[in-house]
Structure formats: C-alpha cells, structure tokens
N, C-alpha and C. Protein backbone atom coordinates (compact mmCIF):
# COMPACT_ATOMS: atom_id res chain seq x y z
N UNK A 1 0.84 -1.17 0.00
CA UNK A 1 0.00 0.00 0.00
C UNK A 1 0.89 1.24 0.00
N UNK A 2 0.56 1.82 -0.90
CA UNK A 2 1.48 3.24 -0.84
C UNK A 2 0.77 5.06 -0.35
N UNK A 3 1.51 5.57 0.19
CA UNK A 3 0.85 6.69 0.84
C UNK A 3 0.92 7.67 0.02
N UNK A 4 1.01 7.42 -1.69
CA UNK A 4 0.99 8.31 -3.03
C UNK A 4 -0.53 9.03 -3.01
N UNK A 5 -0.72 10.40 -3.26
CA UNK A 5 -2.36 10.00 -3.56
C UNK A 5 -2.19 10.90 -5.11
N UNK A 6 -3.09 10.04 -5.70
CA UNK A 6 -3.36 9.87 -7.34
C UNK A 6 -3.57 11.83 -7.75
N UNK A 7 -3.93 12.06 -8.41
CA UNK A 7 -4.06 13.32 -8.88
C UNK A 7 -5.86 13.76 -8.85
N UNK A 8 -6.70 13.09 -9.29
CA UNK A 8 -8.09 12.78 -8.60
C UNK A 8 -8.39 12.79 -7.32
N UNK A 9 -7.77 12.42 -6.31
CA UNK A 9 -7.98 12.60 -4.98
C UNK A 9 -7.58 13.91 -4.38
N UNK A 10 -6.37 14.41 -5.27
CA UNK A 10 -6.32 15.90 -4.59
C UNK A 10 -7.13 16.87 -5.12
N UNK A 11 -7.48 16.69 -6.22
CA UNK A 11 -8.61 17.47 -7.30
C UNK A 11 -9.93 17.47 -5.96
N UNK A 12 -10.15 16.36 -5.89
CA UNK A 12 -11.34 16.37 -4.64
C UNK A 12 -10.82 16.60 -3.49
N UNK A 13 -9.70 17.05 -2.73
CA UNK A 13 -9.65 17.42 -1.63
C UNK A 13 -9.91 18.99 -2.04
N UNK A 14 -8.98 19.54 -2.89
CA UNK A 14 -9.09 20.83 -2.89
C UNK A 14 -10.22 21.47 -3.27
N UNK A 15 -11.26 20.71 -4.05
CA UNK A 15 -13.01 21.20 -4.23
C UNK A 15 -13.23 21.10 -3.14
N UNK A 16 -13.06 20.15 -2.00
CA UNK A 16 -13.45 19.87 -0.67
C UNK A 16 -13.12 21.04 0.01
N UNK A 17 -12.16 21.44 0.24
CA UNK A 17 -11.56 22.95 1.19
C UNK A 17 -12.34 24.13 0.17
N UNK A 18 -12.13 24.05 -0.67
CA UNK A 18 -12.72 25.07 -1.42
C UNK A 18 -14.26 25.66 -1.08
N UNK A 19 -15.06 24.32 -1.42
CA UNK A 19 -16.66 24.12 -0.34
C UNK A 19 -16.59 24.78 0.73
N UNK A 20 -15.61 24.11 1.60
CA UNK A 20 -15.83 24.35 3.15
C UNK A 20 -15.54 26.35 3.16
N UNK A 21 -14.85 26.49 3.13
CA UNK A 21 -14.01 27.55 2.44
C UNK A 21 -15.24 28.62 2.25
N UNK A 22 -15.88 28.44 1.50
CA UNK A 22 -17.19 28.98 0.50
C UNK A 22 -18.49 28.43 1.64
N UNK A 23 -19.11 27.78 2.32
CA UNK A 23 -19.88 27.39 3.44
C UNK A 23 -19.36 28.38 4.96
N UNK A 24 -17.88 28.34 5.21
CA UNK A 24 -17.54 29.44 6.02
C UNK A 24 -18.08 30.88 5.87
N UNK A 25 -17.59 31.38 4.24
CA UNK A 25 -18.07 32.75 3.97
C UNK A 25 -19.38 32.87 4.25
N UNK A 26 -19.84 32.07 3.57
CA UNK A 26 -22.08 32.11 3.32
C UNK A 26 -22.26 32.61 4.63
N UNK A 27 -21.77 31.14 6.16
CA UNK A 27 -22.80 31.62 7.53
C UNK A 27 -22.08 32.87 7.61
N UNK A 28 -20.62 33.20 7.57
CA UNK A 28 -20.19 34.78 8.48
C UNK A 28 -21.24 35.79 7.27
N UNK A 29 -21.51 35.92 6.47
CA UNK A 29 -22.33 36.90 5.82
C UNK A 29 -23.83 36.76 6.43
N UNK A 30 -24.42 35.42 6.46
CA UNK A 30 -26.09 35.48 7.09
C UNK A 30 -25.81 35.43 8.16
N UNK A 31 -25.07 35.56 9.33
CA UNK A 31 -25.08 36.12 10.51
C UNK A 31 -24.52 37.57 10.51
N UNK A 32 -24.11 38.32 9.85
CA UNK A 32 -23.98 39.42 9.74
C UNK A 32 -25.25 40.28 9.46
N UNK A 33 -25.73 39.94 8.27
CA UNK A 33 -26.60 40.10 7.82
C UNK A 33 -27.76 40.08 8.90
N UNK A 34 -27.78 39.03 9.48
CA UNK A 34 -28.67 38.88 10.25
C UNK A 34 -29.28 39.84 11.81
N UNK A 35 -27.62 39.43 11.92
CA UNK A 35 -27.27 41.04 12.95
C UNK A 35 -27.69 42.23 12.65
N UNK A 36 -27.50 42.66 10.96
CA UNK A 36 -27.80 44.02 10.68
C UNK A 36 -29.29 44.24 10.94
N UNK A 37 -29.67 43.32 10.28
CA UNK A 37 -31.34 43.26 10.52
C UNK A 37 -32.14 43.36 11.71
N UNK A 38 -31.23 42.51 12.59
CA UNK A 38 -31.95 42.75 13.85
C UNK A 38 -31.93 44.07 14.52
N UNK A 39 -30.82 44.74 14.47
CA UNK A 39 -30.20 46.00 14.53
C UNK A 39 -31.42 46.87 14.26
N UNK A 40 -31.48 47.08 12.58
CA UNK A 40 -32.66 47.56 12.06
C UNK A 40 -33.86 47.55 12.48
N UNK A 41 -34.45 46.76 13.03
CA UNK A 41 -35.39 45.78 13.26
C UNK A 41 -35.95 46.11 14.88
N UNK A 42 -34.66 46.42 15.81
CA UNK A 42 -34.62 47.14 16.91
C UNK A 42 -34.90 48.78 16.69
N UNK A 43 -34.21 49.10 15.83
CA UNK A 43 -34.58 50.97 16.35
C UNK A 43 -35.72 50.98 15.24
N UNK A 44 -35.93 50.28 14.36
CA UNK A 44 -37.72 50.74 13.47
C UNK A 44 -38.78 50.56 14.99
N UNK A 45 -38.85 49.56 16.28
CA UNK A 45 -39.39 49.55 16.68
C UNK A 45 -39.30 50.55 17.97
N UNK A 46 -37.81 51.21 17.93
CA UNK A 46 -38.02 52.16 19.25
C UNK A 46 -38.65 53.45 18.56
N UNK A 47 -38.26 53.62 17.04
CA UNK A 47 -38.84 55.32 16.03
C UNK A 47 -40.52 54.96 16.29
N UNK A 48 -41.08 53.26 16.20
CA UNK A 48 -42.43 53.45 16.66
C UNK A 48 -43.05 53.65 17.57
N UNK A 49 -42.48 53.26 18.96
CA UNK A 49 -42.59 53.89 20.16
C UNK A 49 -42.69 55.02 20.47
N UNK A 50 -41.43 55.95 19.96
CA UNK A 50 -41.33 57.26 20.42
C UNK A 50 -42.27 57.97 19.65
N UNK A 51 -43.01 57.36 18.20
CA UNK A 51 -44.20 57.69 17.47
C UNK A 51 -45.14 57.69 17.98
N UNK A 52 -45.38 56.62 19.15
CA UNK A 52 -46.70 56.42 19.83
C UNK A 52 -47.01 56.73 20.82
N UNK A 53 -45.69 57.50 21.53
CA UNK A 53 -45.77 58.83 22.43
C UNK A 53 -46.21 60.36 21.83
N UNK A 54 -45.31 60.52 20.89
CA UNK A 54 -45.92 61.94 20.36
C UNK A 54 -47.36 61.87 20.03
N UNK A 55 -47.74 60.90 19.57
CA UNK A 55 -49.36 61.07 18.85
C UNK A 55 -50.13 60.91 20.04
N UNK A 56 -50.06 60.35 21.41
CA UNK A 56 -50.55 60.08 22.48
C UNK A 56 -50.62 61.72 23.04
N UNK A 57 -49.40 61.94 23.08
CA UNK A 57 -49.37 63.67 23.33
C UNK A 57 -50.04 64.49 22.30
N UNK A 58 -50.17 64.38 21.55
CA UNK A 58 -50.56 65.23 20.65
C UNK A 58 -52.46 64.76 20.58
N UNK A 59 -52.80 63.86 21.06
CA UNK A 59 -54.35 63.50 21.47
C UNK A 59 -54.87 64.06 22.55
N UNK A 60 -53.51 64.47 23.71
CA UNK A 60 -54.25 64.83 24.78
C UNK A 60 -54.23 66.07 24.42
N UNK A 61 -53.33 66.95 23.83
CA UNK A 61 -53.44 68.32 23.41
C UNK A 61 -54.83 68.69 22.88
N UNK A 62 -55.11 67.88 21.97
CA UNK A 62 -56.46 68.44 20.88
C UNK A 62 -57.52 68.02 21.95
N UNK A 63 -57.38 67.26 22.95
CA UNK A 63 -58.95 66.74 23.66
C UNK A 63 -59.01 67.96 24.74
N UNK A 64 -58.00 68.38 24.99
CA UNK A 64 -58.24 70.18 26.80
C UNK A 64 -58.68 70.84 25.59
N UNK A 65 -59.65 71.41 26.38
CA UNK A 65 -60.50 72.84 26.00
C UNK A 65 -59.36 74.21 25.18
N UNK A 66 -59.42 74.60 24.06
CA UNK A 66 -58.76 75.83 24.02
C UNK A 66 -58.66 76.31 25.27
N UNK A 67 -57.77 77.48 25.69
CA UNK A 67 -57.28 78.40 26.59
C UNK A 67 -58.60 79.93 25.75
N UNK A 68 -59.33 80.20 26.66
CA UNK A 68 -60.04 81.64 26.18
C UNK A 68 -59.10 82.89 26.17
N UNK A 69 -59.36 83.78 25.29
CA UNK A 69 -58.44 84.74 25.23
C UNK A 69 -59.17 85.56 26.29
N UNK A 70 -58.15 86.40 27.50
CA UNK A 70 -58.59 87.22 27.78
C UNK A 70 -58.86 88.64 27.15
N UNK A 71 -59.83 89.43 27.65
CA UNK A 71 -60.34 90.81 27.47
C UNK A 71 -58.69 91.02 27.53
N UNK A 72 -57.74 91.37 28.28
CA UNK A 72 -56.80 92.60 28.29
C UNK A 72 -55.68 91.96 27.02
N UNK A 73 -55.82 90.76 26.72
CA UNK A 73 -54.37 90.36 25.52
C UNK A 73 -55.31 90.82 24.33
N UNK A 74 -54.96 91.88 23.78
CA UNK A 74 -55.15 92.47 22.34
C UNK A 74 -54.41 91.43 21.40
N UNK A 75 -55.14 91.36 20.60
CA UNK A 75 -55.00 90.79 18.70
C UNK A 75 -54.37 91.99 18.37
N UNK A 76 -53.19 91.89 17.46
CA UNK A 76 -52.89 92.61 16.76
C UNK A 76 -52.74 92.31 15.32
N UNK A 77 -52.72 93.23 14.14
CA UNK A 77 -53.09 92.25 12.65
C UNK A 77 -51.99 93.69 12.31
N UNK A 78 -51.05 92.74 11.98
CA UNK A 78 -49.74 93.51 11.03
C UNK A 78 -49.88 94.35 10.12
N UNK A 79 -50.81 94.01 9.02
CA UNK A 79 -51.30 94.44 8.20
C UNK A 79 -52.81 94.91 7.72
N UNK A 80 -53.24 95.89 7.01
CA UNK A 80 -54.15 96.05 7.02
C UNK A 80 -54.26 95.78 5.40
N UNK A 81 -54.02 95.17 4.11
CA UNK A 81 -54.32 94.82 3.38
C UNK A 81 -55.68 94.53 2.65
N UNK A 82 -56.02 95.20 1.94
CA UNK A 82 -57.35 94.38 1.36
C UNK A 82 -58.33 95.36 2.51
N UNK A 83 -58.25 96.06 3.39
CA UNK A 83 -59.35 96.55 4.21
C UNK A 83 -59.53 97.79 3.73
N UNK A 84 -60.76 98.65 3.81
CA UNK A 84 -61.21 99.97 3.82
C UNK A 84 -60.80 100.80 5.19
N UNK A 85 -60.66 100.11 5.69
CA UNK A 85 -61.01 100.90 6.93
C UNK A 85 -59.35 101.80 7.18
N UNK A 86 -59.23 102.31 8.05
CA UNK A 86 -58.07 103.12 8.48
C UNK A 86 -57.24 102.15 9.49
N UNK A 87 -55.94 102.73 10.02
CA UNK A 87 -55.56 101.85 10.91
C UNK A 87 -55.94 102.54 11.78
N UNK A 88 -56.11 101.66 13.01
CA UNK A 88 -56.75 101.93 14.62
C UNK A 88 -58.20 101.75 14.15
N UNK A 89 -59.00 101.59 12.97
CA UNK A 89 -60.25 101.13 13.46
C UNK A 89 -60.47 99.72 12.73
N UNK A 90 -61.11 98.84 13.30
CA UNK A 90 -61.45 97.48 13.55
C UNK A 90 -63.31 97.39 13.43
N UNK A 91 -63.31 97.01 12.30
CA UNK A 91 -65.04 96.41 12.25
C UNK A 91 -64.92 95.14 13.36
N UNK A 92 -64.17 94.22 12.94
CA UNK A 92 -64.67 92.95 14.13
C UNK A 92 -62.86 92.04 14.27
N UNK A 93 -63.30 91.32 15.09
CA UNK A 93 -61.57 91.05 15.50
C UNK A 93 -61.54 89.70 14.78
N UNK A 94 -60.09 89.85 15.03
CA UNK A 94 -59.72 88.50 13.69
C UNK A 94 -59.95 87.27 14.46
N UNK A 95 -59.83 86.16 13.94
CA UNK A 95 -60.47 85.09 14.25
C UNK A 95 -59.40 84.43 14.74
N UNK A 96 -58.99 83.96 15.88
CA UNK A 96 -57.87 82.82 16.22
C UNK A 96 -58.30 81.82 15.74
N UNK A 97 -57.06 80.89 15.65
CA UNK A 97 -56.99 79.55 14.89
C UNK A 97 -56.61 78.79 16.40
N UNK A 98 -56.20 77.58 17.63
CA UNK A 98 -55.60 77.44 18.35
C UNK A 98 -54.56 76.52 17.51
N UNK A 99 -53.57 76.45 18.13
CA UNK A 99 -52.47 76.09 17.62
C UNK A 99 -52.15 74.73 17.16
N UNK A 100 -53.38 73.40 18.24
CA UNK A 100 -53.04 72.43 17.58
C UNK A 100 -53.95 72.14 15.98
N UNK A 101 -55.11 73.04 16.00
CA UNK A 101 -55.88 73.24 14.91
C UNK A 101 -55.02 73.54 13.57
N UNK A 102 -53.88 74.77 13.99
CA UNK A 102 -53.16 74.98 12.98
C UNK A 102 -52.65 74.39 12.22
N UNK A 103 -51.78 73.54 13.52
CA UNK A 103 -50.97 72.67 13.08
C UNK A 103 -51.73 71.23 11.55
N UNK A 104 -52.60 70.76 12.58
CA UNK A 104 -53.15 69.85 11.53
C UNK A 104 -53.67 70.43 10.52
N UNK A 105 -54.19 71.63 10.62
CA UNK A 105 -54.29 72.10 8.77
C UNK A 105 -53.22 72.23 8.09
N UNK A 106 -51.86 73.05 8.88
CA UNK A 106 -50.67 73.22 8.00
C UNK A 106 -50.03 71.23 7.33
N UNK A 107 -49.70 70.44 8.26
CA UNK A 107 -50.10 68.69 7.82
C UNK A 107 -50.82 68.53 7.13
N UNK A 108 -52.15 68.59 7.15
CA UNK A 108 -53.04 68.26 6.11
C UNK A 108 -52.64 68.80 4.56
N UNK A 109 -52.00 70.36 4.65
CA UNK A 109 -52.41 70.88 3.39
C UNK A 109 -50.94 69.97 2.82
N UNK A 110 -49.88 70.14 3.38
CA UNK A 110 -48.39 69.56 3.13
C UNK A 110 -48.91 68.26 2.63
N UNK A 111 -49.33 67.06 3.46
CA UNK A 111 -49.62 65.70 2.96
C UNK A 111 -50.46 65.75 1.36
N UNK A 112 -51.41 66.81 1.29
CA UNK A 112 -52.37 66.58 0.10
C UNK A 112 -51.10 66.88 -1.14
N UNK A 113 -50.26 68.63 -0.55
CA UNK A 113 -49.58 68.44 -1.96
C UNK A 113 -48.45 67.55 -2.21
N UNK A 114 -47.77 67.00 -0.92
CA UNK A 114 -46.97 65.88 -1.50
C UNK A 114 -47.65 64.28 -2.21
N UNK A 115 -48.97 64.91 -1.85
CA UNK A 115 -49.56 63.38 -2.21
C UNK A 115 -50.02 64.06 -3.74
N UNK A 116 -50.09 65.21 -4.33
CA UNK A 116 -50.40 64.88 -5.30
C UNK A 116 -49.11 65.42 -6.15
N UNK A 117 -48.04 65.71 -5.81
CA UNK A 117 -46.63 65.36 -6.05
C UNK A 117 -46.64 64.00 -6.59
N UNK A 118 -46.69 63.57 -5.88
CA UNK A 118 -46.41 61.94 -6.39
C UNK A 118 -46.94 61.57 -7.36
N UNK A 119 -48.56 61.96 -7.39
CA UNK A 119 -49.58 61.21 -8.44
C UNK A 119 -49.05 61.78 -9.94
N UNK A 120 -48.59 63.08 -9.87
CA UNK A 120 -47.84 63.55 -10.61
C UNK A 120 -46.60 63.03 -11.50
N UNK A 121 -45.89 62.66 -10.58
CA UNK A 121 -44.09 61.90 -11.02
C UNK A 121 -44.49 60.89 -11.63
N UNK A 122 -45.58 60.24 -10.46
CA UNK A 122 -46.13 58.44 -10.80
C UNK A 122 -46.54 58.57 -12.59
N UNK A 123 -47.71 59.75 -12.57
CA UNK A 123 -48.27 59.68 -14.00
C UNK A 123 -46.81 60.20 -15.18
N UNK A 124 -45.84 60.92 -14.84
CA UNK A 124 -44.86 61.55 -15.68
C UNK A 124 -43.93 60.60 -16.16
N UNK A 125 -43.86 59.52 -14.76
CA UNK A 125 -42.59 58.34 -15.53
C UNK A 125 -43.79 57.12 -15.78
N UNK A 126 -44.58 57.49 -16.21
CA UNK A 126 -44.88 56.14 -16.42
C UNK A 126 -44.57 55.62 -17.70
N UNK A 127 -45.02 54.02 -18.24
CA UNK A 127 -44.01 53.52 -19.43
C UNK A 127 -44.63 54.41 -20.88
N UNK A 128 -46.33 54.44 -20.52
CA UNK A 128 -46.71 55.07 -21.71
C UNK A 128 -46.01 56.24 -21.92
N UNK A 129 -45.83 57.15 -21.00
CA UNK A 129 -45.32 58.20 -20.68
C UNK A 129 -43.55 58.79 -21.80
N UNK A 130 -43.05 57.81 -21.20
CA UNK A 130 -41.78 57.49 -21.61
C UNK A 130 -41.92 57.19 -22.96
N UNK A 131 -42.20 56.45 -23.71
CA UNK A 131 -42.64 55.60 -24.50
C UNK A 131 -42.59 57.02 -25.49
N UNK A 132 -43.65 57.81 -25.29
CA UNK A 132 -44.22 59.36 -26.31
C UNK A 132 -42.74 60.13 -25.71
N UNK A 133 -42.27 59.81 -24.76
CA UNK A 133 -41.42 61.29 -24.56
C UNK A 133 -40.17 60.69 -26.22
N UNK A 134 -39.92 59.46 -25.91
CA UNK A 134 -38.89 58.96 -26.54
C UNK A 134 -39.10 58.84 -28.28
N UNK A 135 -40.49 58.12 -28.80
CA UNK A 135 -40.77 58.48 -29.77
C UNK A 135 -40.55 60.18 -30.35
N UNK A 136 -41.24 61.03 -29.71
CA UNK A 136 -41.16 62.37 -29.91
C UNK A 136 -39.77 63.01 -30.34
N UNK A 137 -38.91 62.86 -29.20
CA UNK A 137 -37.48 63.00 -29.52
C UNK A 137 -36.73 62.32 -30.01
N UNK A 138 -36.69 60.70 -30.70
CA UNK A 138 -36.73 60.53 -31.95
C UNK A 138 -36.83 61.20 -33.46
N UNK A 139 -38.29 61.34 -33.56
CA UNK A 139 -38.60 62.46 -34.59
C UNK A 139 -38.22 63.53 -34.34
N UNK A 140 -38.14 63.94 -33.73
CA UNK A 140 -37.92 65.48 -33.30
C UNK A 140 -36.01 65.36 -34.29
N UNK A 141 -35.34 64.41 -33.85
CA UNK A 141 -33.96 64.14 -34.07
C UNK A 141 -34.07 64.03 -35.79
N UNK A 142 -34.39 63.41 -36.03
CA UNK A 142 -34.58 62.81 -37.47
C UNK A 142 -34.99 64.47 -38.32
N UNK A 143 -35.78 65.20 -37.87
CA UNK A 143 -36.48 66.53 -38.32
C UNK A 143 -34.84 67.15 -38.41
N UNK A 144 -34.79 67.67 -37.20
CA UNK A 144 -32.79 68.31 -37.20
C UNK A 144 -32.10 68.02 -38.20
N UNK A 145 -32.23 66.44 -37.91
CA UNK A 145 -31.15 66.09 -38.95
C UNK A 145 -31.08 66.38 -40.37
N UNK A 146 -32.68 65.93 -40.80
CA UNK A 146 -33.05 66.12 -42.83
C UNK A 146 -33.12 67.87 -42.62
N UNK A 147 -33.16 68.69 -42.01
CA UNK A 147 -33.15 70.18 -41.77
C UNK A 147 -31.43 70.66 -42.24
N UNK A 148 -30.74 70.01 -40.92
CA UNK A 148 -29.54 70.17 -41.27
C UNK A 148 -28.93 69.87 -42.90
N UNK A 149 -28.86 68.71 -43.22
CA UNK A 149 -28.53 68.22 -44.50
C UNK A 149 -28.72 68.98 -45.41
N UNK A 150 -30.20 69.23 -45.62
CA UNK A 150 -30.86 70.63 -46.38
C UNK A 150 -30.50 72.10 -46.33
N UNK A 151 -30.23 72.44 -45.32
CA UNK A 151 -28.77 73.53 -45.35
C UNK A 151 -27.70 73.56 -45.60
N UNK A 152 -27.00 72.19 -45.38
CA UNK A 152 -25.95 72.01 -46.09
C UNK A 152 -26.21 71.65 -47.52
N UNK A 153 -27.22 71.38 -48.15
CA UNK A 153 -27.00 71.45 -49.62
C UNK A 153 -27.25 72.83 -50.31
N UNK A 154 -28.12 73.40 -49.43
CA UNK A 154 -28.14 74.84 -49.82
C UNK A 154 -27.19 75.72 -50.08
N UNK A 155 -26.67 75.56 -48.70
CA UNK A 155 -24.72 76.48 -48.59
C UNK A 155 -24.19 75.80 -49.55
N UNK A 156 -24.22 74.53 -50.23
CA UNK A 156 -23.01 74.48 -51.41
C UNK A 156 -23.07 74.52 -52.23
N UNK A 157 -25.04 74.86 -52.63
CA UNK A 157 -25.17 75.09 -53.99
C UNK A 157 -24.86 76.55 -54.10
N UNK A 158 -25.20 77.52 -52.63
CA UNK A 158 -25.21 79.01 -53.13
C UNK A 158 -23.36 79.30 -53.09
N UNK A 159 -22.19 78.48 -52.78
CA UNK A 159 -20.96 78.61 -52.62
C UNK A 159 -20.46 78.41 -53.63
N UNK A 160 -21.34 77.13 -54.44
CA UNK A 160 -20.68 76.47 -55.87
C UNK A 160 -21.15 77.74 -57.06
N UNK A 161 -22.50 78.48 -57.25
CA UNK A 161 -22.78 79.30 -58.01
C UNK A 161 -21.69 80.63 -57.47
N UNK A 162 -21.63 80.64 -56.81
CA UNK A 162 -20.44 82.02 -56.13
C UNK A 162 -19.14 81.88 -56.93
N UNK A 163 -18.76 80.56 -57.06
CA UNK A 163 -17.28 79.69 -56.92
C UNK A 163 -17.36 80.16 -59.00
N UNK A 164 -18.71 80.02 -59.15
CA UNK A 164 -18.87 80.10 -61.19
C UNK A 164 -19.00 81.21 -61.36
N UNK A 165 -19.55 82.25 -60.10
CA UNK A 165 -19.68 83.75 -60.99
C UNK A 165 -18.21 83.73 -60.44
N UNK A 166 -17.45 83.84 -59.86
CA UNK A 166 -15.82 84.20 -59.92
C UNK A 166 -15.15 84.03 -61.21
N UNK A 167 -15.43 83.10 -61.58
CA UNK A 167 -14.44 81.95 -62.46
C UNK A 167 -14.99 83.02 -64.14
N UNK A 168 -16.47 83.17 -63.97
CA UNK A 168 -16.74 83.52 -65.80
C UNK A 168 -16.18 85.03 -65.11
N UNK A 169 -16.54 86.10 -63.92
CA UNK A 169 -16.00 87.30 -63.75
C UNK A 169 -14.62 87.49 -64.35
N UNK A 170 -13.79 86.51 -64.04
CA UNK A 170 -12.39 86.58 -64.01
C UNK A 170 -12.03 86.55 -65.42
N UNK A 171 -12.69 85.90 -66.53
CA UNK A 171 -13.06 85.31 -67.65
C UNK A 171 -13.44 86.39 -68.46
C-alpha cells in the first residue's frame, strides 16, 4: 500500500476545502446580515414607540379645551391689506386659529400636496409616458437632422454658383 495520492484525490480534496471555504463565507455573511437586521429591526421599533408617544401627546393636546383669550391680551393684525377701513379702526376682530388646529391644517395641506406630487411623477414616468417622450425625440432628431442636411445642400449650392460667378468674372 502506498501513501501516493493519485491526482483525482487531490482534485477532490481541494473542491473539498474550497466548499468548506465557501460554506464558512455564506454563515459569516447570514449572521452578519442577520445582525444588521436585527439591529434595524430594533430601532424601526423604538422610532415606533417614540411615534406612539408623540401622537398620544398630541391626542391629549387636541382633547383640553382651548385656553379663552382674555379681554386685556389684544390681537394685533400687522397688516391692514385688502381693508377699507383706516388703521386703529377694527369692524370685528380676527379670528384665532388654536395652535393644535393649525398645526393639523398646516399637515393636512403639506400631505395633500406631497400626495399629489407623487400622483404627478407616478403619472410623468410612467411607461406610456416614456414611450411618447422617446418616440417624440426621436422624430424630433430625425427633423434636425433632414433640416440640417438641407442647409448644407443649400450652402453648397449658393458657394458652388459664387465659386462660377468668380471663375466667368475673371473670364
């Protein structure tokens, strides 16, 4: 028995380490991976927490009664724009908004135009969309081009008649 090994047997050892080799990398990447995720996976659920405090706060805000304005805190209105009247006189006093009221209208109006932002982009890239932009500027290219050409035959017919009145002038 000899302790030779054939050339086939090392061919399969070294696919063998190679495997193992390649099975090492795979788990250290899906436990990495895995880690990252959990990672992730941890603070998406503390950003929802600390989400479900503010909105908790922000429920008890809108449920207390406005604060009444007293008689002695004067409204003041910066401007008198758009009014007849003079400054220092006042037909009727301006209307407070309270602040968490504000707020959700100023949100509301923001969400509607980013939401129709989107519906916008959504309808601008879409394939039909693309499709006409690309046809268009196609033709559009092709137009330039037989335009161009056509000026250049122009310039060399009006250069070549130039080039013959020289020639009989000279003549």
């Amino acid at each position: 028995m000899t302790d030779e090994w054939s050339v086939p047997g090392w061919v399969v050892l070294a696919a063998l380490a190679v495997l193992a080799v390649l099975v090492v990398v795979l788990v250290l990447a899906l436990v990495r991976t895995r880690s990252r995720h959990t990672a992730a996976l941890e603070g998406a659920r503390a950003d929802a927490a600390a989400l479900a405090l503010q909105v908790e706060a922000i429920e008890q805000r809108l449920a207390e009664p406005a604060p009444a304005v007293r008689a002695d805190e004067t409204e003041y209105v910066v401007t008198m724009l758009g009014r007849e009247t003079g400054p220092g006189e006042s037909d009727e006093p301006a209307p407070v908004v309270p602040a968490p009221l504000f707020a959700d209208l100023v949100l509301r109006e923001g969400v509607v135009q980013a939401a129709s932002l989107a519906a916008g982009l959504r309808r601008a890239l879409a394939p039909e969309a693309r499709h006409r932009i690309r046809f268009e500027m196609k033709r559009e290219v092709k137009r330039a081009r037989k335009q161009r050409r056509a000026d250049l035959r122009q310039a060399k017919r009006e250069y070549d008649a130039r080039q013959r009145g020289a020639v009989e002038n000279a003549a």
